[in-house]
C-alpha atoms as a PDB file:
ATOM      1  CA  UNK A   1      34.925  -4.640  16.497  1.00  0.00           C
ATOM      2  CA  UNK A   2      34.534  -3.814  20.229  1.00  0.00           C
ATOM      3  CA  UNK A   3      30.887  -3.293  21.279  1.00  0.00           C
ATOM      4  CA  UNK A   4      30.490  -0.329  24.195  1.00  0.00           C
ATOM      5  CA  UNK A   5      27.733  -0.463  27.355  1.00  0.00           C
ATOM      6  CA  UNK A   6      24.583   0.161  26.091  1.00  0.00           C
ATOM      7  CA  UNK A   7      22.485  -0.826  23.057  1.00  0.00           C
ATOM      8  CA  UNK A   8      24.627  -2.036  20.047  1.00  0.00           C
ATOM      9  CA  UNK A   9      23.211  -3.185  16.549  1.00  0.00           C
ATOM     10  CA  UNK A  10      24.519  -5.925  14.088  1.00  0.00           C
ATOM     11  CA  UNK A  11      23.900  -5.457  10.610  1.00  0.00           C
ATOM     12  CA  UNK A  12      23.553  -8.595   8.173  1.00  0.00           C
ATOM     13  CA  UNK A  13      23.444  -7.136   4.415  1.00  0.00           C
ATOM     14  CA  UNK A  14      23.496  -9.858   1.489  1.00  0.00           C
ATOM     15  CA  UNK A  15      24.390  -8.416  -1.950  1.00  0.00           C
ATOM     16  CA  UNK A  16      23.699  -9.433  -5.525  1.00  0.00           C
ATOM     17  CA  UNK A  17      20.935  -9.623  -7.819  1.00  0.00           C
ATOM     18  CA  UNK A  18      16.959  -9.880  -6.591  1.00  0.00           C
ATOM     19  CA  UNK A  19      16.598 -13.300  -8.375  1.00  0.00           C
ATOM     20  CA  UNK A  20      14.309 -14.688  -5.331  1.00  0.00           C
ATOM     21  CA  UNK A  21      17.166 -16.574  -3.629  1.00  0.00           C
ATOM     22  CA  UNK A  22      18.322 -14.423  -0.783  1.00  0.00           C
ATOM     23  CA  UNK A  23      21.616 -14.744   1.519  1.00  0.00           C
ATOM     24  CA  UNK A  24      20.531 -17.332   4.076  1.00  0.00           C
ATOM     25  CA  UNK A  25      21.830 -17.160   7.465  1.00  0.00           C
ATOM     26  CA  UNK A  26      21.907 -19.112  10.781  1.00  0.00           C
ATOM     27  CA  UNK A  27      23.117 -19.520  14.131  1.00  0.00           C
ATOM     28  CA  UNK A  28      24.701 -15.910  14.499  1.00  0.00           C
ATOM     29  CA  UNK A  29      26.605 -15.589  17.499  1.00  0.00           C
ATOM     30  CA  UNK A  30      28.699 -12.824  19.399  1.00  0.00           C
ATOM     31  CA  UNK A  31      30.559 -13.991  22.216  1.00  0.00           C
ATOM     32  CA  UNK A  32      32.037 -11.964  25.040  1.00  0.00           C
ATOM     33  CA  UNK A  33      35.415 -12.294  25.606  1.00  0.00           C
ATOM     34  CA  UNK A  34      36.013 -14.466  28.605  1.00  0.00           C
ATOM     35  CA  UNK A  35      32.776 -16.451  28.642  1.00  0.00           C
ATOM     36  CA  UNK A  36      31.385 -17.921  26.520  1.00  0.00           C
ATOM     37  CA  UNK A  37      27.608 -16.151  26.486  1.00  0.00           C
ATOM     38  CA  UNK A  38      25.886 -15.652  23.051  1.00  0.00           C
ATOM     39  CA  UNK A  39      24.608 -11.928  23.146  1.00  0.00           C
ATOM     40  CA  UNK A  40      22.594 -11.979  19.812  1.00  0.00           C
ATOM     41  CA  UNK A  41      19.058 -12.573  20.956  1.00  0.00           C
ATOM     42  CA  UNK A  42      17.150 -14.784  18.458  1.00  0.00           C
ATOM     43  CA  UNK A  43      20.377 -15.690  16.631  1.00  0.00           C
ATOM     44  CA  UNK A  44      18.891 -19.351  16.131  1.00  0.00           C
ATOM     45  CA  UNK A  45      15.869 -17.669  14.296  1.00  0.00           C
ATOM     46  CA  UNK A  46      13.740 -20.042  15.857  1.00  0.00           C
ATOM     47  CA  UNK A  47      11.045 -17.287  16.989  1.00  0.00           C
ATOM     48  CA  UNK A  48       8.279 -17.235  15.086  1.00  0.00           C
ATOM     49  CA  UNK A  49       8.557 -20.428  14.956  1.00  0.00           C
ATOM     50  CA  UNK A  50       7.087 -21.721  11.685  1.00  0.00           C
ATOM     51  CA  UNK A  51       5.932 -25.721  12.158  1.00  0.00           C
ATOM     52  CA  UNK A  52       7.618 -26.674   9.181  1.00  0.00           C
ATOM     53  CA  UNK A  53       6.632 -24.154   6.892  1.00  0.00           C
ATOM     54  CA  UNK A  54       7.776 -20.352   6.124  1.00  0.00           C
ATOM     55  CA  UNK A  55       6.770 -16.893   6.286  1.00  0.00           C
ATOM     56  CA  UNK A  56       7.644 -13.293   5.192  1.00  0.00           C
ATOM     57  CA  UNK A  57       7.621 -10.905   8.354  1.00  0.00           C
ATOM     58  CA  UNK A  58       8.946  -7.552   8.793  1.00  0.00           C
ATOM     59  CA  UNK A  59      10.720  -7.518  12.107  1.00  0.00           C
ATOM     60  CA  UNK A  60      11.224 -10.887  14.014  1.00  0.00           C
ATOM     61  CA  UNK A  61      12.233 -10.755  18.110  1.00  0.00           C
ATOM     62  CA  UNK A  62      16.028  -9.465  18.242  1.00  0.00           C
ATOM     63  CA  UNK A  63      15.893  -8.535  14.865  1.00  0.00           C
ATOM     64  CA  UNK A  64      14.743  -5.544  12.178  1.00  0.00           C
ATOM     65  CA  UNK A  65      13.937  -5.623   8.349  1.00  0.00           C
ATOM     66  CA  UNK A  66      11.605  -5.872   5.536  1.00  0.00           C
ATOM     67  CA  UNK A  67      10.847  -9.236   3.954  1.00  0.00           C
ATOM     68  CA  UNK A  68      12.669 -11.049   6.285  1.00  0.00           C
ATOM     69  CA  UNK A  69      11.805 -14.654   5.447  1.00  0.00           C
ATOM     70  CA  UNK A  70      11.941 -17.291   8.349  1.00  0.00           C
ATOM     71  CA  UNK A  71      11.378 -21.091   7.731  1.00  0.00           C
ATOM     72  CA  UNK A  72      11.959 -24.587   8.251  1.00  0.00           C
ATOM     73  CA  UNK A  73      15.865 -25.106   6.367  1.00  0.00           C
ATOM     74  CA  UNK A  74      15.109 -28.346   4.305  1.00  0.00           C
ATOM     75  CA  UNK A  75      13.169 -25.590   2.297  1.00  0.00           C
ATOM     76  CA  UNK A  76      15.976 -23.999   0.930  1.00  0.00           C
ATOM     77  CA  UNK A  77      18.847 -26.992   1.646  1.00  0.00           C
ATOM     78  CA  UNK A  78      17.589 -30.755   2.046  1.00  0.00           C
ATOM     79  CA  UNK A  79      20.684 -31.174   4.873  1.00  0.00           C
ATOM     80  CA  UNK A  80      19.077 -27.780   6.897  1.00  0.00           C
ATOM     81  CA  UNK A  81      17.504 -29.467   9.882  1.00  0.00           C
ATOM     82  CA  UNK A  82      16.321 -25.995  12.011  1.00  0.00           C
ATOM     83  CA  UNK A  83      14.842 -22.400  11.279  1.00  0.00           C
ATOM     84  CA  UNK A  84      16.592 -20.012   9.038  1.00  0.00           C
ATOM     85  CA  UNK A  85      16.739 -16.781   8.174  1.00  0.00           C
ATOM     86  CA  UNK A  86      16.708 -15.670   4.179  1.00  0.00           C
ATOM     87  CA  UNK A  87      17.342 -11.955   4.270  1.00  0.00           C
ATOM     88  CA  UNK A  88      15.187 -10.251   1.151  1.00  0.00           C
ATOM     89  CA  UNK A  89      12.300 -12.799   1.027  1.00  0.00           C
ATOM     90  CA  UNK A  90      10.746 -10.529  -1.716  1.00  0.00           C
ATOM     91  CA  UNK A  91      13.188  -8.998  -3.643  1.00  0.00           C
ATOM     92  CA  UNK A  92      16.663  -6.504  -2.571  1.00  0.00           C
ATOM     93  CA  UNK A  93      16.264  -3.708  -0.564  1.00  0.00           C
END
């Protein structure tokens, strides 16, 4: 995929059934060819940061949704040591 000047979007979409375990993701990165400059803002998901805890937002900075679940990653996986994201915190969209 080659991105043009201007505003581009990525688009994350998990798939399957709504059995309250969403796709989680972290650490999403687009790099521009010859450097080596991240240009996803917030790809770390560490904003809003969460203390530990977890919350259901819609919208987060850099990123658009409903139910978009942040939180602290031994929630979901006891070796997760940072924010993630779980796309459909509720149920699938």
């Amino acid at each position: 995929m080659t991105a043009v000047t201007g505003k581009n979007s990525l688009q994350i979409e998990g798939a399957g059934i709504s059995d309250s375990y969403g796709l989680t993701i972290d650490n999403v990165q687009l790099v521009r060819v010859g450097s080596a400059q991240n240009i996803v803002v917030n790809g770390d998901f560490q904003n809003p940061y969460q203390a530990g805890g977890w919350h259901i937002f819609n919208n987060i900075p850099g990123w658009q949704g409903q139910g978009i679940e942040i939180g602290w990653g031994d929630i979901y996986n006891i070796d997760w040591n940072s924010q993630v994201l779980e796309l459909d915190g509720n149920s699938n969209f």
